[in-house]
Protein backbone atom coordinates (compact mmCIF):
# COMPACT_ATOMS: atom_id res chain seq x y z
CA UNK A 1 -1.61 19.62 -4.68
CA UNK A 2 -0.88 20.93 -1.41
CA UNK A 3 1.64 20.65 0.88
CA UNK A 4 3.22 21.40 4.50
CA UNK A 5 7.12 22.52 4.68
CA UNK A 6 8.89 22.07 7.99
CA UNK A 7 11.99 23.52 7.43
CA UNK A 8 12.82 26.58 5.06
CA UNK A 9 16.79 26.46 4.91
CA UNK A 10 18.87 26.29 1.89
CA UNK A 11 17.02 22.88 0.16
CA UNK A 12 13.44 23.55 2.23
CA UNK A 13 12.70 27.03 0.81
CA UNK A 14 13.27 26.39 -2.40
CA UNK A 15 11.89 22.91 -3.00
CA UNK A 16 8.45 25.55 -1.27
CA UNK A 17 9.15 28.01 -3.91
CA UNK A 18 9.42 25.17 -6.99
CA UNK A 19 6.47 23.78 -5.98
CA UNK A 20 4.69 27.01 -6.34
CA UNK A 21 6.19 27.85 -9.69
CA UNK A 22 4.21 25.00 -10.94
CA UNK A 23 0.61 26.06 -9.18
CA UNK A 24 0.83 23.44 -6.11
CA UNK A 25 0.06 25.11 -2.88
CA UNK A 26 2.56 25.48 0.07
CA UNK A 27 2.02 25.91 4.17
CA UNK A 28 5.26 26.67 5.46
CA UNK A 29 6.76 27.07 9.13
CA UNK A 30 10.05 27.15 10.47
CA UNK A 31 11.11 28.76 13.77
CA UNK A 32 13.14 31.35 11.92
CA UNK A 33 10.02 33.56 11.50
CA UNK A 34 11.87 35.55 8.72
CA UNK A 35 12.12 32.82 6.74
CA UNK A 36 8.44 32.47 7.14
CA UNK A 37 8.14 35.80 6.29
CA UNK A 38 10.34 35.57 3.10
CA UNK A 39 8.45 32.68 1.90
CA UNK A 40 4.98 34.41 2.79
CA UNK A 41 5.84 37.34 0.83
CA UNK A 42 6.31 34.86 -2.44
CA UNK A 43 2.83 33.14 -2.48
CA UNK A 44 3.06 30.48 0.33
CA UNK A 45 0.54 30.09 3.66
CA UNK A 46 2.39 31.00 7.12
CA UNK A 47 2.11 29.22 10.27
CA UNK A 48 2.72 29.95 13.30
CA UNK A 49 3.70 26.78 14.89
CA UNK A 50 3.65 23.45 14.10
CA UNK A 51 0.12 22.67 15.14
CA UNK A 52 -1.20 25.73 13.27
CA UNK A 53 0.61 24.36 9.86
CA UNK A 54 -1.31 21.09 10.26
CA UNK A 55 -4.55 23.47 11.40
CA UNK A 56 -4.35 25.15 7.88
CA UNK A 57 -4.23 21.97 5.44
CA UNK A 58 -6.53 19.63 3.85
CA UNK A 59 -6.84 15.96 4.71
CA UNK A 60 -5.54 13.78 3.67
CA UNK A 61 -2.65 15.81 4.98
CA UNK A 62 1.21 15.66 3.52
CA UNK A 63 3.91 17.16 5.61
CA UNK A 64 7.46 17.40 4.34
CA UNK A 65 10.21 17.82 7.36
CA UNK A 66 13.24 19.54 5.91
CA UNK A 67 15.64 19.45 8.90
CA UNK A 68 19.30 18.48 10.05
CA UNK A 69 19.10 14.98 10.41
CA UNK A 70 19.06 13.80 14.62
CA UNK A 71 17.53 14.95 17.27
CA UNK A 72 15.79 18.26 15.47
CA UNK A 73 13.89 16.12 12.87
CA UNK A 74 13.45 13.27 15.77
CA UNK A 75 11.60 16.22 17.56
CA UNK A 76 9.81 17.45 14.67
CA UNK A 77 8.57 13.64 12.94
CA UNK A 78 7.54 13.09 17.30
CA UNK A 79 5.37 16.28 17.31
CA UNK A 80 3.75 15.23 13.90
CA UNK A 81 2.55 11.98 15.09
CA UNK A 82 0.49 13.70 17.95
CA UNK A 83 -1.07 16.03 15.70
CA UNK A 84 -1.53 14.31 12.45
CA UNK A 85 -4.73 11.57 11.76
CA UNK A 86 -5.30 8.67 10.38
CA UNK A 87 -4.75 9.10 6.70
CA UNK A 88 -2.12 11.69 6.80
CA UNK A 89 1.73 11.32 5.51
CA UNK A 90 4.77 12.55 7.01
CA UNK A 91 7.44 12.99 4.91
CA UNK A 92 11.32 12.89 5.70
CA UNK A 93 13.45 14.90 2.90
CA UNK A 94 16.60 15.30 5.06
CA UNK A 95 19.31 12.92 5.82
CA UNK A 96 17.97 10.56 8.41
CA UNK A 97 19.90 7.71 8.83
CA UNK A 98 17.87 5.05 7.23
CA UNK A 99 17.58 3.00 10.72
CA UNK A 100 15.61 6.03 11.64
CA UNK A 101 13.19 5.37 9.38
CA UNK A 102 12.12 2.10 10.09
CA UNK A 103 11.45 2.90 13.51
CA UNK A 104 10.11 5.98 12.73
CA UNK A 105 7.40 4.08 10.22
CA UNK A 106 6.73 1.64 12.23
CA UNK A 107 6.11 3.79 14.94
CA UNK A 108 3.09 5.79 13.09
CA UNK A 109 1.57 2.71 11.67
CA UNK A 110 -0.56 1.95 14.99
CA UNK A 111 -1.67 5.86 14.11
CA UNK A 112 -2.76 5.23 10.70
CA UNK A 113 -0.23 7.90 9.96
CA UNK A 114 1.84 7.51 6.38
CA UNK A 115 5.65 7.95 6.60
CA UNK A 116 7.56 8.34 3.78
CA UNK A 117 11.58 8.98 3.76
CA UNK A 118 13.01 10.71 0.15
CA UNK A 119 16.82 10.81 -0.53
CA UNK A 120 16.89 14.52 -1.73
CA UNK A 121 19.70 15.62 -3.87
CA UNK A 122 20.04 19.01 -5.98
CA UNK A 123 21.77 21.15 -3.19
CA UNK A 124 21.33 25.00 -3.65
CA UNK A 125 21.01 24.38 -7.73
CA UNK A 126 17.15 22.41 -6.79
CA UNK A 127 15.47 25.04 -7.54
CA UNK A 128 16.14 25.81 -11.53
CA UNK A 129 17.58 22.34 -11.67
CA UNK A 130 15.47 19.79 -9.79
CA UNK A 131 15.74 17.38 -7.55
CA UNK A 132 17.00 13.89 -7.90
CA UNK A 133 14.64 12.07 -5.39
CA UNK A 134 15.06 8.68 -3.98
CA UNK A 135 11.64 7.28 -1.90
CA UNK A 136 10.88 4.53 -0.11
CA UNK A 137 8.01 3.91 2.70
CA UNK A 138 4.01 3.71 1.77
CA UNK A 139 3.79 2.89 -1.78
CA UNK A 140 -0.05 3.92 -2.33
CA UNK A 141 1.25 7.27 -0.42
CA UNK A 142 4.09 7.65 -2.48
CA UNK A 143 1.66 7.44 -5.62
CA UNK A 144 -1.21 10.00 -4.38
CA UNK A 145 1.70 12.32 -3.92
CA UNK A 146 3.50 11.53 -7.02
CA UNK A 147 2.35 15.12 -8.65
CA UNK A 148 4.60 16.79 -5.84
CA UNK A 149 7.70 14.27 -6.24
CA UNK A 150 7.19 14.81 -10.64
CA UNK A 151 7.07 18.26 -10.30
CA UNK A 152 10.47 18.51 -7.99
CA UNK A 153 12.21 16.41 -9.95
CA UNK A 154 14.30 17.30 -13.13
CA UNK A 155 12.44 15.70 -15.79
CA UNK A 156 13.77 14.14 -18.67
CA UNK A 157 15.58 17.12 -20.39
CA UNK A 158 18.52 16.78 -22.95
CA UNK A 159 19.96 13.85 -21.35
CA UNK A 160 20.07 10.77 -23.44
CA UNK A 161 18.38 7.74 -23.15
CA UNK A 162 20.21 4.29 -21.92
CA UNK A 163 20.02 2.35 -25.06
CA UNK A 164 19.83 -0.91 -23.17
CA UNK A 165 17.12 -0.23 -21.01
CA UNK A 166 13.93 -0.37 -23.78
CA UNK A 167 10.78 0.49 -22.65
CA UNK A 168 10.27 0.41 -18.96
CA UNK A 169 7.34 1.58 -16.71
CA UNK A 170 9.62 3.38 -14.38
CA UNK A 171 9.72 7.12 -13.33
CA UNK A 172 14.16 6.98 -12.66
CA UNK A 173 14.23 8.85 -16.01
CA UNK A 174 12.47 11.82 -14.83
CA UNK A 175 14.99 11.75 -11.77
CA UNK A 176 12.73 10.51 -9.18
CA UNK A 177 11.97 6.77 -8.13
CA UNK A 178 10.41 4.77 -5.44
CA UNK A 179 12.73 2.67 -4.10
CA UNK A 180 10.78 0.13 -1.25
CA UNK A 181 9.91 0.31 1.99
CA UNK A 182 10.19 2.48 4.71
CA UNK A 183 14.02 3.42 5.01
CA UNK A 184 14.80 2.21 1.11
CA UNK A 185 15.12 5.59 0.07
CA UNK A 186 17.46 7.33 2.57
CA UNK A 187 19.42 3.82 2.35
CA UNK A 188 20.22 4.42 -1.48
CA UNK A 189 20.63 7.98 -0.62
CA UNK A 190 23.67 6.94 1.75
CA UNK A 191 25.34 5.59 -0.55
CA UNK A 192 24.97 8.24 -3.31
CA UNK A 193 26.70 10.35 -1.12
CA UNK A 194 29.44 8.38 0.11
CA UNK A 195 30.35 7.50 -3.85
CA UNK A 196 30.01 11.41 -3.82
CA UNK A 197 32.63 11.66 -1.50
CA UNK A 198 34.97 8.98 -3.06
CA UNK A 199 34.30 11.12 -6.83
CA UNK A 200 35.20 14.32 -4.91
CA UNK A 201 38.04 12.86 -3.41
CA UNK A 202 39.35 11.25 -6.58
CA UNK A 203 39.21 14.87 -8.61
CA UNK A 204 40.86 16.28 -5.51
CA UNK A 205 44.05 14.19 -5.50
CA UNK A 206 44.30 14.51 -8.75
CA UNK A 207 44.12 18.22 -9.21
CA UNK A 208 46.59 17.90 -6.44
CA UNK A 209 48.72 16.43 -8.31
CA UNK A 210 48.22 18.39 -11.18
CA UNK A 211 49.22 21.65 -8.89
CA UNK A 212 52.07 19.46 -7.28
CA UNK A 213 54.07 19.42 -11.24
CA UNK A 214 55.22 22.52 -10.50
CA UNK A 215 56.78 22.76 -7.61
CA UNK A 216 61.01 22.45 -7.04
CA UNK A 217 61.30 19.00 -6.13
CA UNK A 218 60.39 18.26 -9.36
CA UNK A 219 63.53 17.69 -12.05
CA UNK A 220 62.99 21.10 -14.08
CA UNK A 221 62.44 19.49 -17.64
CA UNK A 222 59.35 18.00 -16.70
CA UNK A 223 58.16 20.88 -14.14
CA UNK A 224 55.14 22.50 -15.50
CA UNK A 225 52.88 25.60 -14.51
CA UNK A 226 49.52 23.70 -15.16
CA UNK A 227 46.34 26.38 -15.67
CA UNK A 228 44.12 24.05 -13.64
CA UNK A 229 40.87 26.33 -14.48
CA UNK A 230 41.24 25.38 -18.09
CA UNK A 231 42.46 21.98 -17.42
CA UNK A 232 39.00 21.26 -15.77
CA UNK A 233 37.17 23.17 -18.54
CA UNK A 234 38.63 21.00 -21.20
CA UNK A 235 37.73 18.01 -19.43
CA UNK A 236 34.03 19.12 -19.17
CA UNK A 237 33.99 18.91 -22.99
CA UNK A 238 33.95 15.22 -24.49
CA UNK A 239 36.12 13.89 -21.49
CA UNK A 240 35.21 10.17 -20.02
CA UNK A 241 35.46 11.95 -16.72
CA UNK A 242 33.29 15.01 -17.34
CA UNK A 243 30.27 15.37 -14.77
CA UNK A 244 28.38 17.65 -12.18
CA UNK A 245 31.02 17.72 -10.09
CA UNK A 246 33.81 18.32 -12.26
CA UNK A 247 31.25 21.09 -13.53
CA UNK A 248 31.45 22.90 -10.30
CA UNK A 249 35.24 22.24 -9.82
CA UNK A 250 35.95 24.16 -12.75
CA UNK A 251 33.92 26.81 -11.64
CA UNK A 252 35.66 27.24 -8.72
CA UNK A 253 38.83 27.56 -10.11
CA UNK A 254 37.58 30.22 -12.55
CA UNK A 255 36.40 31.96 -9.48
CA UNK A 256 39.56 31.33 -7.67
CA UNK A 257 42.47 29.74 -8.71
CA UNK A 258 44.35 29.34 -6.00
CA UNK A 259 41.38 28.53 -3.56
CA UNK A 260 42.77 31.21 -1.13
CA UNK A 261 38.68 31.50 0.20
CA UNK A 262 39.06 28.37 1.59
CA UNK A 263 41.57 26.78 4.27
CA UNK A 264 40.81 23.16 3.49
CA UNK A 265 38.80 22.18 6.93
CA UNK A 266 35.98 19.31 4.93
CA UNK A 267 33.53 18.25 7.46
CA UNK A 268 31.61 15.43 6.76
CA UNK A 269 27.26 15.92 7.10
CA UNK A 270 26.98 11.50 8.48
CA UNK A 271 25.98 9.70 5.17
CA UNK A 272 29.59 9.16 4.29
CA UNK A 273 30.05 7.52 7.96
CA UNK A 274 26.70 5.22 7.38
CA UNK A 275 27.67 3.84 3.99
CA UNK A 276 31.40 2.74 5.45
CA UNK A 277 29.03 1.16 8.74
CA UNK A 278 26.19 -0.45 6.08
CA UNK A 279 29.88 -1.88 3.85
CA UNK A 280 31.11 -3.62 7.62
CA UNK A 281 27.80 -5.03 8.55
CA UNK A 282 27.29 -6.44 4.90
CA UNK A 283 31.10 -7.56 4.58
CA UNK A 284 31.79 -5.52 1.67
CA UNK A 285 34.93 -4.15 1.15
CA UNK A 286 34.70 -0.31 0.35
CA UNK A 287 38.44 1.04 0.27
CA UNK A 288 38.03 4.01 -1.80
CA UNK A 289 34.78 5.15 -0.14
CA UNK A 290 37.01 4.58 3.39
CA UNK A 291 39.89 6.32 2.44
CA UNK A 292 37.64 9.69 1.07
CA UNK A 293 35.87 9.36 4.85
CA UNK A 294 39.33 9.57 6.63
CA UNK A 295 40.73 12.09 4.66
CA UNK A 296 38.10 14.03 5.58
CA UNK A 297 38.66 13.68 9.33
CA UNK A 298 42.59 14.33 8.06
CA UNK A 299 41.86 17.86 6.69
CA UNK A 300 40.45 19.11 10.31
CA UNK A 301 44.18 18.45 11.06
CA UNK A 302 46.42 19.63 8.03
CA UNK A 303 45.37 21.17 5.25
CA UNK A 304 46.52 20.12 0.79
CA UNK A 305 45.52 22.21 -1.77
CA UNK A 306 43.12 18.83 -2.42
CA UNK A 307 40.60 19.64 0.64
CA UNK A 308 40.51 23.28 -0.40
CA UNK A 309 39.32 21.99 -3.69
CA UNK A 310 36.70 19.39 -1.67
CA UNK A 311 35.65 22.36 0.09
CA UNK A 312 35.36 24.73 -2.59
CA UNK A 313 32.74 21.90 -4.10
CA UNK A 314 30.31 21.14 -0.95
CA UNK A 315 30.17 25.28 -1.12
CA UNK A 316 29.31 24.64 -5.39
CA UNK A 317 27.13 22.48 -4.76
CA UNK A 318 25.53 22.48 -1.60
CA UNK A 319 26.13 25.94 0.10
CA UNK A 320 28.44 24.50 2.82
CA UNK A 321 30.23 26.93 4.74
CA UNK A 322 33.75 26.03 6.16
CA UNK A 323 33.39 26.61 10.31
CA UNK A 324 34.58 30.19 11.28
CA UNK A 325 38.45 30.40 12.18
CA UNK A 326 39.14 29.99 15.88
């Protein structure tokens, strides 16, 4: 199939270059013309604006935005919706805020213009791995495209099967699944990120604590100098709390023990702030998913050995960069 790409950072690139790996066909623009460039030199169509990306594809047309979430992709889904037709799909693979998307479909429906919103998740690691993808909006959209959401997605691989689930007609076992309506899919992708944050945080404290054993305060017959790189490698192997995350932990610390690349400063990218909103306005208490939020705002303050490790996995997994030193 074919395919527009607004946006060619980290995630937009390379969900452009997986797509060609597998023979789809790729417009790209960003206004970082070397990234245009870069992308141009591995197979894909350049454009030089918007206008000349939508210029260059066949209709029915599909255009994936790949942008920070406010007013860039705001901007962006705006300028579609004057250029587009009737027919044509616009779809949002960042981190709107689902609230976004509602208006934003309802917006392009007088247009005849598609909009489609996908939860995207697979960080730096999408490319070799895949891409967990959560979609809601137009469901006969979301099927015409579903050789572009298949192919980005991880596929079945080597993990098992739920026994309890039997035989369903359901794509969530290839990692990608239409969720609903317009706004459904960045919705469930808000609050796969802030039980993200409440996983990190829960490693975190506890490697903390870990660290903390061996420190003078503590009676010296029960003071130990923990190797915390192998503690998290034997827990990938067989333990009940071995996953992706505790994957990337451990590769940290056999990078860097110590963490002594990062000062502990763990921003937060919004999703983590919606979820604890969407828990108050549905009256549902959320106190772990809280307390991982406001530590976060805590480390901008003082720094634990537990937000360098937070920060050393948004870098793992997602290529987040602590802000530069003032």
């Amino acid at each position: 199939m074919e395919l527009g790409m607004i946006g060619l950072g980290r995630m937009g690139g390379n969900i452009v270059r997986r797509l060609m790996r597998h023979g789809h066909t790729c417009v790209v623009y960003d206004t970082n013309a070397a990234a245009v460039v870069q992308l141009g030199s591995e197979g894909a169509s350049t454009a030089a604006d918007m206008a000349d990306l939508v210029r260059k594809l066949s209709r029915p047309r599909a255009v994936w935005v790949m942008l920070p979430s406010g007013q860039i992709t705001e901007a962006a889904v705006s300028a579609l919706g004057e250029l587009l037709e009737p027919g044509d799909c616009i779809i949002d693979g960042g981190n709107s805020n689902f609230k976004d998307d509602v208006r934003r479909a309802h917006a392009m429906e007088p247009k005849g213009i598609h909009y489609i919103d996908v939860g995207t998740s697979g960080g730096v690691w999408g490319l070799e791995r895949g891409y967990c993808l959560m979609i809601g909006g137009d469901k006969a959209s979301v099927q015409r495209l579903d050789p572009i959401f298949k192919t980005l997605a991880p596929g079945i691989g080597s993990i098992e099967k739920t026994p309890a689930r039997g035989v369903r007609k359901s794509t969530a076992e290839d990692g990608y699944l239409y969720t609903g309506p317009a706004g459904s899919g960045h919705f469930v992708k808000m609050i796969h990120n802030g039980i993200e944050y409440g996983l990190m945080q829960a490693y975190a404290e506890g490697l903390d604590i870990l660290k903390g054993v061996a420190q003078e305060s503590v009676p010296a017959e029960r003071r130990y100098n923990l190797d915390l790189a192998e503690i998290t490698e034997v827990w990938r192997r067989g333990s009940v709390v071995s996953s992706w995350l505790l994957d990337l932990s451990a590769n940290a610390l056999a990078e860097d023990p110590q963490l002594s690349a990062f000062s502990g400063h763990v921003d937060d990218s919004g999703e983590g702030r919606w979820t604890i909103q969407a828990a108050i306005e549905e009256a549902v208490p959320a106190d772990v998913l809280t307390a991982a939020l406001y530590t976060r705002f805590r480390s901008r303050q003082d720094h634990t050995f537990a937000e360098k490790l937070l920060s050393a996995m948004r870098k793992q997994f997602g290529g987040h960069q602590e802000p530069a030193k003032s």
